[in-house]
N, C-alpha and C. Protein backbone atom coordinates (compact mmCIF):
# COMPACT_ATOMS: atom_id res chain seq x y z
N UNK A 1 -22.68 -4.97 35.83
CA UNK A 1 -22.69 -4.59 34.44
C UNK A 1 -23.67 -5.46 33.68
N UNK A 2 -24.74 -5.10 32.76
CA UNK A 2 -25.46 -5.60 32.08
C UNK A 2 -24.75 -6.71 31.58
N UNK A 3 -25.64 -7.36 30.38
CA UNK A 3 -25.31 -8.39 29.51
C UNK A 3 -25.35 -7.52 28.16
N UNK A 4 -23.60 -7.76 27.29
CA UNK A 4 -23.74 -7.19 26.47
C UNK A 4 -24.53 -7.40 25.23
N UNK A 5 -25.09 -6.68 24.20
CA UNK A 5 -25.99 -7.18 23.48
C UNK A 5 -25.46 -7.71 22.05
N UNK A 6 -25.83 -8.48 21.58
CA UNK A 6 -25.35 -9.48 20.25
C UNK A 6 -26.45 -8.89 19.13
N UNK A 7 -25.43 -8.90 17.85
CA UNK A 7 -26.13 -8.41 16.58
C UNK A 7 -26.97 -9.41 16.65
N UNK A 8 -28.08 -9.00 16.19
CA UNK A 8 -29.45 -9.51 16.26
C UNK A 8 -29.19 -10.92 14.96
N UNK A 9 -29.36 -11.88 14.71
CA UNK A 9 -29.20 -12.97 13.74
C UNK A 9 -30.19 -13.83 13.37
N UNK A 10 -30.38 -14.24 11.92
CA UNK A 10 -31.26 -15.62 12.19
C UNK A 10 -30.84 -16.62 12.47
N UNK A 11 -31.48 -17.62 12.93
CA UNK A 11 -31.58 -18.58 13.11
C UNK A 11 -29.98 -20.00 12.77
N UNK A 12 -29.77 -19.25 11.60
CA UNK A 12 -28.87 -20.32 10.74
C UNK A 12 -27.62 -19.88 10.88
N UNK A 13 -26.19 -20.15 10.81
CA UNK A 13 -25.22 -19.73 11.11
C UNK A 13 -25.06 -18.93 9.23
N UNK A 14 -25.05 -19.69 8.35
CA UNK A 14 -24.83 -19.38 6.95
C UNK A 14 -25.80 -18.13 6.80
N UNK A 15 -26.86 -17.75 7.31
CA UNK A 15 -27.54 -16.81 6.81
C UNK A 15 -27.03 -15.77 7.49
N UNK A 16 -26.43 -15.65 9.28
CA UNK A 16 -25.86 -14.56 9.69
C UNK A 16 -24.82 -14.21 8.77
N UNK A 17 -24.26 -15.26 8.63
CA UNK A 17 -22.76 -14.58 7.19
C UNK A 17 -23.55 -13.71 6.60
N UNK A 18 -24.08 -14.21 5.53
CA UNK A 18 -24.64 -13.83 4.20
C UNK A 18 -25.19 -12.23 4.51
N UNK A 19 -25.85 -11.90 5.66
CA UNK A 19 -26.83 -11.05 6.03
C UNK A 19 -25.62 -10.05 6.29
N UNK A 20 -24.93 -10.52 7.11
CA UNK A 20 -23.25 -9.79 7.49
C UNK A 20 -22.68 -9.22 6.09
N UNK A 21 -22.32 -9.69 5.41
CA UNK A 21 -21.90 -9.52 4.17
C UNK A 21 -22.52 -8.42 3.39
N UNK A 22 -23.90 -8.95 3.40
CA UNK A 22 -24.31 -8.17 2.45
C UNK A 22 -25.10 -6.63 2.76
N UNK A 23 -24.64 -6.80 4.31
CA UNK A 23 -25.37 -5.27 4.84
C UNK A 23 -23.57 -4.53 4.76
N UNK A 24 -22.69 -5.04 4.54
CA UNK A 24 -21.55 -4.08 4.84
C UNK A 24 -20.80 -3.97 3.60
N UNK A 25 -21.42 -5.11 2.27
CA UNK A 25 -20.51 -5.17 1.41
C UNK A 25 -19.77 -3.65 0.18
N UNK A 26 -20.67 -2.67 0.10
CA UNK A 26 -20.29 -1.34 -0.13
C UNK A 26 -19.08 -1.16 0.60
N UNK A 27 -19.62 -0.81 1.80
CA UNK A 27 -18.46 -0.13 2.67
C UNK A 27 -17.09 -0.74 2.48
N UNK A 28 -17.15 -1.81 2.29
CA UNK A 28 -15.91 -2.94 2.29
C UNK A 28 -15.41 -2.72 1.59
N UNK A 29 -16.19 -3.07 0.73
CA UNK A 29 -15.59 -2.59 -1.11
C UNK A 29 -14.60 -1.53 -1.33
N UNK A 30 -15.31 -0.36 -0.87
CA UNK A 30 -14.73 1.02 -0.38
C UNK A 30 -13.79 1.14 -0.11
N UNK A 31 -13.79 0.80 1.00
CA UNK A 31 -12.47 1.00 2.04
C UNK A 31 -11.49 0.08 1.33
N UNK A 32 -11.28 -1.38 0.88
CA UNK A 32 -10.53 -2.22 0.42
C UNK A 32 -9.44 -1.56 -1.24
N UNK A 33 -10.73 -0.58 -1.54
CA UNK A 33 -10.43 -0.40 -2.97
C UNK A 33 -9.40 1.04 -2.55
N UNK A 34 -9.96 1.61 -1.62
CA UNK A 34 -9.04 2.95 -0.98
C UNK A 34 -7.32 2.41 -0.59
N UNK A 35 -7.46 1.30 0.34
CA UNK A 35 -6.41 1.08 1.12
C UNK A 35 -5.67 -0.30 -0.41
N UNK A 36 -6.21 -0.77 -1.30
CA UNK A 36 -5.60 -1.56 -2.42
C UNK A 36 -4.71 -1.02 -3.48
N UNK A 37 -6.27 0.42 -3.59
CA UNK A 37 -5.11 0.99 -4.98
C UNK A 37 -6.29 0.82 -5.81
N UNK A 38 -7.08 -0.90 -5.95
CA UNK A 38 -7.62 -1.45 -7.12
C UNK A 38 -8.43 -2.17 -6.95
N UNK A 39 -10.11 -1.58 -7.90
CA UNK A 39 -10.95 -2.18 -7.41
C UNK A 39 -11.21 -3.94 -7.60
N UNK A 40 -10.54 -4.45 -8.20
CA UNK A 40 -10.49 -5.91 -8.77
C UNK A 40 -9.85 -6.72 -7.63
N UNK A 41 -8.79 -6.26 -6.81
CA UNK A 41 -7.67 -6.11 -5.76
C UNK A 41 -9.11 -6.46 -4.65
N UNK A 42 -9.80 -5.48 -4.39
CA UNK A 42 -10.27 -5.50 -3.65
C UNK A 42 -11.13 -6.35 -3.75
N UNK A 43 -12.31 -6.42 -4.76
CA UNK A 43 -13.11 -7.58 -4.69
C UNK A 43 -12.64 -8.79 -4.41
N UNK A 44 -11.36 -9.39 -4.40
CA UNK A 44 -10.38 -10.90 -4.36
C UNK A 44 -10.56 -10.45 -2.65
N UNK A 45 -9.95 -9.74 -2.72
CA UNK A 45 -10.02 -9.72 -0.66
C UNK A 45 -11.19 -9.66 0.08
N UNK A 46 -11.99 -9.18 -0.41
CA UNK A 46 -13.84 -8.99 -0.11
C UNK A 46 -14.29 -10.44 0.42
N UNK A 47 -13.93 -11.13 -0.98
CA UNK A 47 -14.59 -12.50 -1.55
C UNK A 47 -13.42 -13.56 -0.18
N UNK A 48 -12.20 -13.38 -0.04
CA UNK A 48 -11.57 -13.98 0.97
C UNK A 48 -12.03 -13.71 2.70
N UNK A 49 -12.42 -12.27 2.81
CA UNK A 49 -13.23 -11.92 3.97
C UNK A 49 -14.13 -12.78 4.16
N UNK A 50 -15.09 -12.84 2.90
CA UNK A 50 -16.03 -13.15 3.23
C UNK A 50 -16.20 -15.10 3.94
N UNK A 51 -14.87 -15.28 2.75
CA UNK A 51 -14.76 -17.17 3.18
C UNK A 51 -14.92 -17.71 4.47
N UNK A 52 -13.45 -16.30 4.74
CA UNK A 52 -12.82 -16.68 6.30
C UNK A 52 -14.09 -16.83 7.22
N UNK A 53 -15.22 -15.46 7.13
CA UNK A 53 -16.06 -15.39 8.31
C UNK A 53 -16.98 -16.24 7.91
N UNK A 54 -17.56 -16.89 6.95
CA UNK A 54 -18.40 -17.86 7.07
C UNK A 54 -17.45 -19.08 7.12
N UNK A 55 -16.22 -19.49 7.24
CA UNK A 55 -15.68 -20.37 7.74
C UNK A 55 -15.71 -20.55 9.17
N UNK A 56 -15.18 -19.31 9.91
CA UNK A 56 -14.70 -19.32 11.32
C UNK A 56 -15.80 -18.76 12.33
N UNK A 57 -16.82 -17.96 12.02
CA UNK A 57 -17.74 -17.47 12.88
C UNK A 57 -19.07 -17.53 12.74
N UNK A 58 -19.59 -18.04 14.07
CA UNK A 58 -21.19 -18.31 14.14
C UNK A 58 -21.39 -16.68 14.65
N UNK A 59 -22.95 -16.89 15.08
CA UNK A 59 -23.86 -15.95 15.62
C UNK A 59 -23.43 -15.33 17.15
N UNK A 60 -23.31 -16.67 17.32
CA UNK A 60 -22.81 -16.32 19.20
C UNK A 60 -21.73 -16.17 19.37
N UNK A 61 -20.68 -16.13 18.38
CA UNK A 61 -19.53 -15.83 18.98
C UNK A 61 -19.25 -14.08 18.93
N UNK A 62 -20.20 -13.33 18.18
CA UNK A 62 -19.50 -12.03 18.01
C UNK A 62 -20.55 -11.24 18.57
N UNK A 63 -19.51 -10.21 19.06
CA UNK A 63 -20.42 -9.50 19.49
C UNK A 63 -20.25 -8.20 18.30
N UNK A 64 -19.70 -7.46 18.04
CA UNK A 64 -19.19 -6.56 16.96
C UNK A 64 -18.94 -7.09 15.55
N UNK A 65 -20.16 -7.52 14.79
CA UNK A 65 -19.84 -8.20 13.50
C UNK A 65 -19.39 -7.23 12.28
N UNK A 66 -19.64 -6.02 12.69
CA UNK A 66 -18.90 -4.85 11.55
C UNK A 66 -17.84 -4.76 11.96
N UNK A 67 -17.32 -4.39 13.14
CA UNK A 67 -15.90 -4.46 13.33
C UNK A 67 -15.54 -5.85 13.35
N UNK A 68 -15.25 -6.97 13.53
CA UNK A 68 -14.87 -8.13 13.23
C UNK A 68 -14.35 -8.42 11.41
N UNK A 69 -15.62 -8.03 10.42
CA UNK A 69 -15.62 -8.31 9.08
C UNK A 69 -14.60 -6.96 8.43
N UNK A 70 -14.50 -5.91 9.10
CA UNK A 70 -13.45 -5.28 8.75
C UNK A 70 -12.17 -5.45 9.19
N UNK A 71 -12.19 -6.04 10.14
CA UNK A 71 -10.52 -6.66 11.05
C UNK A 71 -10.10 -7.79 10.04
N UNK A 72 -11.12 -8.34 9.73
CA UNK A 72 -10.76 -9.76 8.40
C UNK A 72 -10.05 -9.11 7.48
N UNK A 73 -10.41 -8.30 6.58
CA UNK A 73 -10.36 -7.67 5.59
C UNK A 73 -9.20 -6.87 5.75
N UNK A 74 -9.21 -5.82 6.55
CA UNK A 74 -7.83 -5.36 6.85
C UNK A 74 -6.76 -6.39 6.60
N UNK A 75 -6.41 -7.60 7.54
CA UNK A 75 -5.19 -8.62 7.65
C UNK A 75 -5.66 -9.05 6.50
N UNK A 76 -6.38 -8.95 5.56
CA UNK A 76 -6.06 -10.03 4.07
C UNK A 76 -5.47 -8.63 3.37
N UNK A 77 -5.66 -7.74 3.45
CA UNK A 77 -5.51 -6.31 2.82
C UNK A 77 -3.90 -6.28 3.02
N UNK A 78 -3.90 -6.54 4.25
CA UNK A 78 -1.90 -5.98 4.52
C UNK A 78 -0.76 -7.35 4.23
N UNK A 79 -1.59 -8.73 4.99
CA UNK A 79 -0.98 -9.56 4.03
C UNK A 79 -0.85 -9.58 2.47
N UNK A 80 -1.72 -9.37 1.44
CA UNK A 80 -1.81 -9.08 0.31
C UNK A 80 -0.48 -7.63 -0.20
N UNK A 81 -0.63 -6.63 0.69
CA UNK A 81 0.39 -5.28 0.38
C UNK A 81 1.49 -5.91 0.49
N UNK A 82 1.69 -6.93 1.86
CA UNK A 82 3.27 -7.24 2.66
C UNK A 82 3.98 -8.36 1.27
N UNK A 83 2.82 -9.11 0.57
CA UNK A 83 2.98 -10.53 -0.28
C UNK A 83 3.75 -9.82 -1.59
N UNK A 84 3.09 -8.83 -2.47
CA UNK A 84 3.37 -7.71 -3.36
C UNK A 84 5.03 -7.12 -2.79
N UNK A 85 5.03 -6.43 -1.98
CA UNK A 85 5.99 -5.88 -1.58
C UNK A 85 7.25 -6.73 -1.62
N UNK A 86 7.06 -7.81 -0.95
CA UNK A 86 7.88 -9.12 -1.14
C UNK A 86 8.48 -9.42 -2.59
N UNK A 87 7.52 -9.78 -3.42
CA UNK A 87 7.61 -10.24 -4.62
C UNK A 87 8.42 -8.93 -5.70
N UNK A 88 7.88 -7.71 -5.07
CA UNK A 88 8.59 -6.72 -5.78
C UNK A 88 9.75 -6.37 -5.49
N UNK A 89 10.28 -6.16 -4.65
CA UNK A 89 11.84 -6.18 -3.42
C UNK A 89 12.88 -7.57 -4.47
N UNK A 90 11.94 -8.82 -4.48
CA UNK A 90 13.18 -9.90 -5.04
C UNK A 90 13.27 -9.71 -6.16
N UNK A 91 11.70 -8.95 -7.48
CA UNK A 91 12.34 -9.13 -8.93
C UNK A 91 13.25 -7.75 -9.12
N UNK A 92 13.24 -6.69 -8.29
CA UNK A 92 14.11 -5.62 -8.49
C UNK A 92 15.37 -5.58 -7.61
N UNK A 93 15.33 -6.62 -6.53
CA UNK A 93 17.01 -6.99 -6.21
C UNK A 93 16.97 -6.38 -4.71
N UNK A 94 15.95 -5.50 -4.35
CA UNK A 94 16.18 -4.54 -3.25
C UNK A 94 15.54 -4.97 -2.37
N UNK A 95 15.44 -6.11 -2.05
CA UNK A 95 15.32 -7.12 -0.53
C UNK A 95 15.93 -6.86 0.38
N UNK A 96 15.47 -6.90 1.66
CA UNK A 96 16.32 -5.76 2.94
C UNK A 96 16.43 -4.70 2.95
N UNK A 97 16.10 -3.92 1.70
CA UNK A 97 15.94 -1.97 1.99
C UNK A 97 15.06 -1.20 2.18
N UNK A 98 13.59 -2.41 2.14
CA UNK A 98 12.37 -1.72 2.60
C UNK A 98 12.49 -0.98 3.81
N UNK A 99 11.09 -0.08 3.68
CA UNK A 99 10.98 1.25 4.76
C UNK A 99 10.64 0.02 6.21
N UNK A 100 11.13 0.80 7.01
CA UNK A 100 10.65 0.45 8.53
C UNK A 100 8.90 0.96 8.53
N UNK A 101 8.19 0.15 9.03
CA UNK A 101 6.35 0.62 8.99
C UNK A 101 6.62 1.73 10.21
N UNK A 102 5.54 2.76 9.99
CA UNK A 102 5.92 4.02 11.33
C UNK A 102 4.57 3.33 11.18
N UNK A 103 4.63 2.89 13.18
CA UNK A 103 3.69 2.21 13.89
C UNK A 103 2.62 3.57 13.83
N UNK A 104 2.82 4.79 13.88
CA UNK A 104 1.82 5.85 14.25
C UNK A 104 0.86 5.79 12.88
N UNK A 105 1.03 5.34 12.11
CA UNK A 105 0.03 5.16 10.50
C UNK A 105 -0.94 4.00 11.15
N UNK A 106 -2.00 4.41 10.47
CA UNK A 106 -2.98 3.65 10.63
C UNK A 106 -2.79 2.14 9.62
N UNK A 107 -3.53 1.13 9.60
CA UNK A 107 -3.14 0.56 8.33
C UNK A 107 -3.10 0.69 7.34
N UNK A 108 -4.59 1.55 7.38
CA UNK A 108 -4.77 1.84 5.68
C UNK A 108 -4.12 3.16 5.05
N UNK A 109 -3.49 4.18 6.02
CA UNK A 109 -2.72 5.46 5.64
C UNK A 109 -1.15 4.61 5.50
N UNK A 110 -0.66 3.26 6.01
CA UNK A 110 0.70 2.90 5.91
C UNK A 110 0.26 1.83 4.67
N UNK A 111 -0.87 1.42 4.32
CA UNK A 111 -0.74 0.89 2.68
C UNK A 111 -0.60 1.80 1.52
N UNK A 112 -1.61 3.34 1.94
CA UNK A 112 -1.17 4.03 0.93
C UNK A 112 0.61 4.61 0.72
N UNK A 113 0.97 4.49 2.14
CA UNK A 113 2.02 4.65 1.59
C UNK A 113 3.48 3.77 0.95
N UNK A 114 2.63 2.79 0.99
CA UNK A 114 3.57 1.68 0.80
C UNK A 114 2.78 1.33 -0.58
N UNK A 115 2.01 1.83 -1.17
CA UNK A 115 1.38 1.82 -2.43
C UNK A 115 2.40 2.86 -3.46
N UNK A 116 2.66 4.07 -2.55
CA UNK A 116 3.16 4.71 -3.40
C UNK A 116 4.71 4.95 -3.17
N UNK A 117 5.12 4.63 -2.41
CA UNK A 117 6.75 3.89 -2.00
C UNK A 117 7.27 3.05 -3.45
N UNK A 118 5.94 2.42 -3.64
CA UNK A 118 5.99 1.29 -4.76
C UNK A 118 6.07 1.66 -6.14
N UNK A 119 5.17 3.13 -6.36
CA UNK A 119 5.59 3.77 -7.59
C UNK A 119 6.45 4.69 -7.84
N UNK A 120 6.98 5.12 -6.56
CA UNK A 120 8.46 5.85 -6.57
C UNK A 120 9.13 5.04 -7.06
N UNK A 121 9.18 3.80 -6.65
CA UNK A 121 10.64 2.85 -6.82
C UNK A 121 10.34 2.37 -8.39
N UNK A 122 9.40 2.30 -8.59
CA UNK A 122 8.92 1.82 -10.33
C UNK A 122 9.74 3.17 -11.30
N UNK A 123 9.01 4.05 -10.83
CA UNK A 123 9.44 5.17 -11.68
C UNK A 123 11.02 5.47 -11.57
N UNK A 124 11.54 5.45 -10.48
CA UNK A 124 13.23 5.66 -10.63
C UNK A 124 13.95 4.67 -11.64
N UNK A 125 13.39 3.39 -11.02
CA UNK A 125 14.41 1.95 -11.56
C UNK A 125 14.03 2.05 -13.27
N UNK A 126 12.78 3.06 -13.48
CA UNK A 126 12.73 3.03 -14.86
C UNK A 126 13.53 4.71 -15.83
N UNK A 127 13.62 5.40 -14.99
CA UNK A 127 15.17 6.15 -15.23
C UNK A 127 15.93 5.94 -16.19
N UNK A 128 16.29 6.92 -17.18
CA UNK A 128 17.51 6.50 -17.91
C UNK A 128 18.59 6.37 -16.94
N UNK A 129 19.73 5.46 -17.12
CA UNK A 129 20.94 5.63 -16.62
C UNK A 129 21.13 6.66 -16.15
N UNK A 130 21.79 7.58 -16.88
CA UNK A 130 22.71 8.73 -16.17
C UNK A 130 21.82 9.31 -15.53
N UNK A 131 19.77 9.82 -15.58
CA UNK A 131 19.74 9.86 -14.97
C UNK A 131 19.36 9.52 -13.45
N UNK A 132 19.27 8.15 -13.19
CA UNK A 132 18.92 7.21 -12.45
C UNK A 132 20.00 7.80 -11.26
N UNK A 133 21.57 7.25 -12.10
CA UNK A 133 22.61 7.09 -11.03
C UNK A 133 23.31 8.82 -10.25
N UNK A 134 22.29 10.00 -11.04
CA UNK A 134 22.72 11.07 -10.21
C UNK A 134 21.69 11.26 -9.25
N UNK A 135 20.13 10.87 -9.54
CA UNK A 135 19.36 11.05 -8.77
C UNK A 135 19.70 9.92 -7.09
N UNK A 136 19.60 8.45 -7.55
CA UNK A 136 19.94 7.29 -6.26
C UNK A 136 21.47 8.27 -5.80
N UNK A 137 22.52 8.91 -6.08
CA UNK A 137 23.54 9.40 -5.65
C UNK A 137 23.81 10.68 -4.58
N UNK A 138 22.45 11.28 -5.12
CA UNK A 138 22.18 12.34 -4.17
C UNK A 138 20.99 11.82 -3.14
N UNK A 139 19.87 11.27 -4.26
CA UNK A 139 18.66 11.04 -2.72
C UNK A 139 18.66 9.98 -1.74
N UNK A 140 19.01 8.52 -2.43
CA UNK A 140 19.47 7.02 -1.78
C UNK A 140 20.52 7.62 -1.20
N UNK A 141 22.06 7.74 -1.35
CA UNK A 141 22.89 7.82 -1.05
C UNK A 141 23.71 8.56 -0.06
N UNK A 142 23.07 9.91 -0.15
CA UNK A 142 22.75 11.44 0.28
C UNK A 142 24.57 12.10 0.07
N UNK A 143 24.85 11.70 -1.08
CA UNK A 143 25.95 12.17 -1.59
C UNK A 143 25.49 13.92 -2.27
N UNK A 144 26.74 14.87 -1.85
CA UNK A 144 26.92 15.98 -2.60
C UNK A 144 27.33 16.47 -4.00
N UNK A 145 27.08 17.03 -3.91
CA UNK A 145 26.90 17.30 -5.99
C UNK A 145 28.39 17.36 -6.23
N UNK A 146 29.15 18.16 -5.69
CA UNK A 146 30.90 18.08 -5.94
C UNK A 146 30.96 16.46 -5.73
N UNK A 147 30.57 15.76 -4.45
CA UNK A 147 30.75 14.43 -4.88
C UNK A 147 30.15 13.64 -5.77
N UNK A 148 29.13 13.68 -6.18
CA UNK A 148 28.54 12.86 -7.38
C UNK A 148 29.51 13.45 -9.18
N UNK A 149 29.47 14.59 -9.21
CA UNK A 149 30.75 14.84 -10.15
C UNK A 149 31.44 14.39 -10.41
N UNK A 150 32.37 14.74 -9.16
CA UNK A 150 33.74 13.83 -9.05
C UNK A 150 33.64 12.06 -9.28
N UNK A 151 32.57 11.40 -8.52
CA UNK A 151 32.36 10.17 -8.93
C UNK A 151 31.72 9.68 -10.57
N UNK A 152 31.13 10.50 -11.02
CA UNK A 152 30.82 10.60 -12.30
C UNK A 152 31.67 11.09 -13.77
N UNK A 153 32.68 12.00 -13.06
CA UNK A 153 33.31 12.40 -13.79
C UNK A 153 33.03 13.76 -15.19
N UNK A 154 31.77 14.36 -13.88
CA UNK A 154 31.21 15.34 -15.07
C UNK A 154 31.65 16.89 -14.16
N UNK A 155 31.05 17.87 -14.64
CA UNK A 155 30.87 18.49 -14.27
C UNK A 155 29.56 19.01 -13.08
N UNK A 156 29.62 20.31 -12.00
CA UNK A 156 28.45 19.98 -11.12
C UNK A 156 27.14 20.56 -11.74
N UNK A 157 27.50 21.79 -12.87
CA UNK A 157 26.53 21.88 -13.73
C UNK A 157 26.01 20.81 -14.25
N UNK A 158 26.37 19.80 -15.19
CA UNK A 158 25.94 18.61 -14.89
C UNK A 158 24.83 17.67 -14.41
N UNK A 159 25.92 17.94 -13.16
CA UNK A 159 24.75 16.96 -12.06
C UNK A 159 23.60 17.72 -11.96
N UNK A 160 23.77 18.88 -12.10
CA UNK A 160 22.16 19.93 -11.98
C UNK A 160 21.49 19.79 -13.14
N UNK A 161 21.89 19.81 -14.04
CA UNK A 161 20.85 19.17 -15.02
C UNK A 161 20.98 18.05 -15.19
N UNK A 162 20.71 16.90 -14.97
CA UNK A 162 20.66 15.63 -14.79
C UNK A 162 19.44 15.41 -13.79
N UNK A 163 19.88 16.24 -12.28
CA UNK A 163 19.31 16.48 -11.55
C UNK A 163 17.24 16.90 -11.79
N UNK A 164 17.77 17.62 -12.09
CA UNK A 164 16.86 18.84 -12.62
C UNK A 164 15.77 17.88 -14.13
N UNK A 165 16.53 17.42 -14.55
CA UNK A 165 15.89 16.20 -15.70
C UNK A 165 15.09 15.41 -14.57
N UNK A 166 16.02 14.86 -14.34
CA UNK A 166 14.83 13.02 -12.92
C UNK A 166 14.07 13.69 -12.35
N UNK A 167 13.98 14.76 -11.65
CA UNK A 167 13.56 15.04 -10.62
C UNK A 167 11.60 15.47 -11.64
N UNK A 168 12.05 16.14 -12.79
CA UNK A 168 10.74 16.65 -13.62
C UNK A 168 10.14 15.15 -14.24
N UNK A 169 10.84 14.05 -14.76
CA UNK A 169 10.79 12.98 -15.05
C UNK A 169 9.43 12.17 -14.02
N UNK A 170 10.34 11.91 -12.98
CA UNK A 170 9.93 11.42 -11.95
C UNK A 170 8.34 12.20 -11.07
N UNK A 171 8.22 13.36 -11.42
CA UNK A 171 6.65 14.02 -11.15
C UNK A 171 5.97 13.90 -12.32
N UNK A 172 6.40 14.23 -13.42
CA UNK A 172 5.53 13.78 -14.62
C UNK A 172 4.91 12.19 -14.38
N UNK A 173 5.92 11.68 -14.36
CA UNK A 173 5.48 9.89 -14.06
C UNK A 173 4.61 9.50 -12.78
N UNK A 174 4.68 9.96 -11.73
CA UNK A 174 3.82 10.08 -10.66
C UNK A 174 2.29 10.74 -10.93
N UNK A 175 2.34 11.52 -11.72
CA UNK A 175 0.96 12.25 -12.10
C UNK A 175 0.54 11.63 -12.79
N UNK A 176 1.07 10.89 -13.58
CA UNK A 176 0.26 10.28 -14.88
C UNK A 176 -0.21 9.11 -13.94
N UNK A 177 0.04 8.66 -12.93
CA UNK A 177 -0.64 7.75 -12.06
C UNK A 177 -1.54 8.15 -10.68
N UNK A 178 -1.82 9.70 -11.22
CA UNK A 178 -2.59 10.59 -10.15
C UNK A 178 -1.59 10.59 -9.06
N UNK A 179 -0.51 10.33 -8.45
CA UNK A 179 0.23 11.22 -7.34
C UNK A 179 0.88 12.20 -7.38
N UNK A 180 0.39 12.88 -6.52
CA UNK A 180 0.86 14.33 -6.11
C UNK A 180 1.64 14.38 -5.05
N UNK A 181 3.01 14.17 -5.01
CA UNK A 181 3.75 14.13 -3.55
C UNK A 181 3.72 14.91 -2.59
N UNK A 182 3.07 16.01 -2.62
CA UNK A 182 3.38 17.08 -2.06
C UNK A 182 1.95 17.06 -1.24
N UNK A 183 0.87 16.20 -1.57
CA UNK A 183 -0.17 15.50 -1.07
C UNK A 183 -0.39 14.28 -0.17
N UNK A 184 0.93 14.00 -0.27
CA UNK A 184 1.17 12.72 0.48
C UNK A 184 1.83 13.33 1.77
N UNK A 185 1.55 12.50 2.99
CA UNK A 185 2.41 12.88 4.25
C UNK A 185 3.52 11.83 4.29
């Protein structure tokens, strides 16, 4: 088997960075701002990519410097989602009920959905009461409308309009932040 071939570099270890950087920095951008949510989001992780690989890698060590500078970026990308997620789980109380990751998502199709996991849960917890606790009763809970009644003490007409309220609530509020659920897998 041949000798495999190495991105071509100058001379200096700091200038392969720099040259690295700045032939991929679009794309990065891109993709960071796709799989973030936010382009500001992304430039902070760009700018951390970029530390790491002019910290940790010379010329000769890589052979794949586009795939390498996107493997950076990714793990600052999902540490950054996993750090958020964290922080949001303890100020809303719901620590331990996060989704299980479905290994078959790519990273950046399991940030978007853990982007918008994130504005489901914004938009419910911001719910009026009554109708917060018929919607978490039927969809969290997977309680029946005779049972949410009976636990509520209303009628099941009621719970259908209550129902029927969150449920229009909750897509209005998703759109006004451009999601379309029915767009999402």
């Amino acid at each position: 088997m041949g000798e495999v071939k190495r991105f071509p570099a100058p001379g200096k270890p700091d200038e392969f960075v720099e040259r690295l950087c700045r032939m991929h920095e679009a794309q990065l951008l891109a993709y960071l701002t796709q799989m973030l949510g936010r382009a500001d989001v992304a430039h902070e992780i760009a700018q951390d990519t970029f530390e790491k690989v002019h910290r940790m890698y010379r010329p000769e060590q890589v052979i794949f410097p586009r795939a390498m500078l996107f493997k950076v970026a990714t793990n600052f990308a999902l540490m950054h989602l996993r750090r958020r997620r964290l922080e949001n789980a303890m100020i809303t109380g719901s620590a331990g009920m996060e989704e299980v990751p479905d290994h078959r998502m790519g990273p950046d199709r399991q940030a978007m959905a853990d982007q918008v996991g994130q504005y489901i849960a914004n938009v419910i917890k911001d719910l009026r009461p009554t109708l917060r606790n018929v919607f978490v009763m039927a969809h969290v809970q997977g309680k029946a409308r005779k049972e949410i009644a009976a636990a509520l003490g209303i009628s099941e007409k009621r719970v259908d309009k209550r129902m029927t309220k969150a449920l229009k609530t909750c897509r209005d509020r998703l759109s006004s932040h451009g999601i379309d659920l029915a767009e999402v897998d």
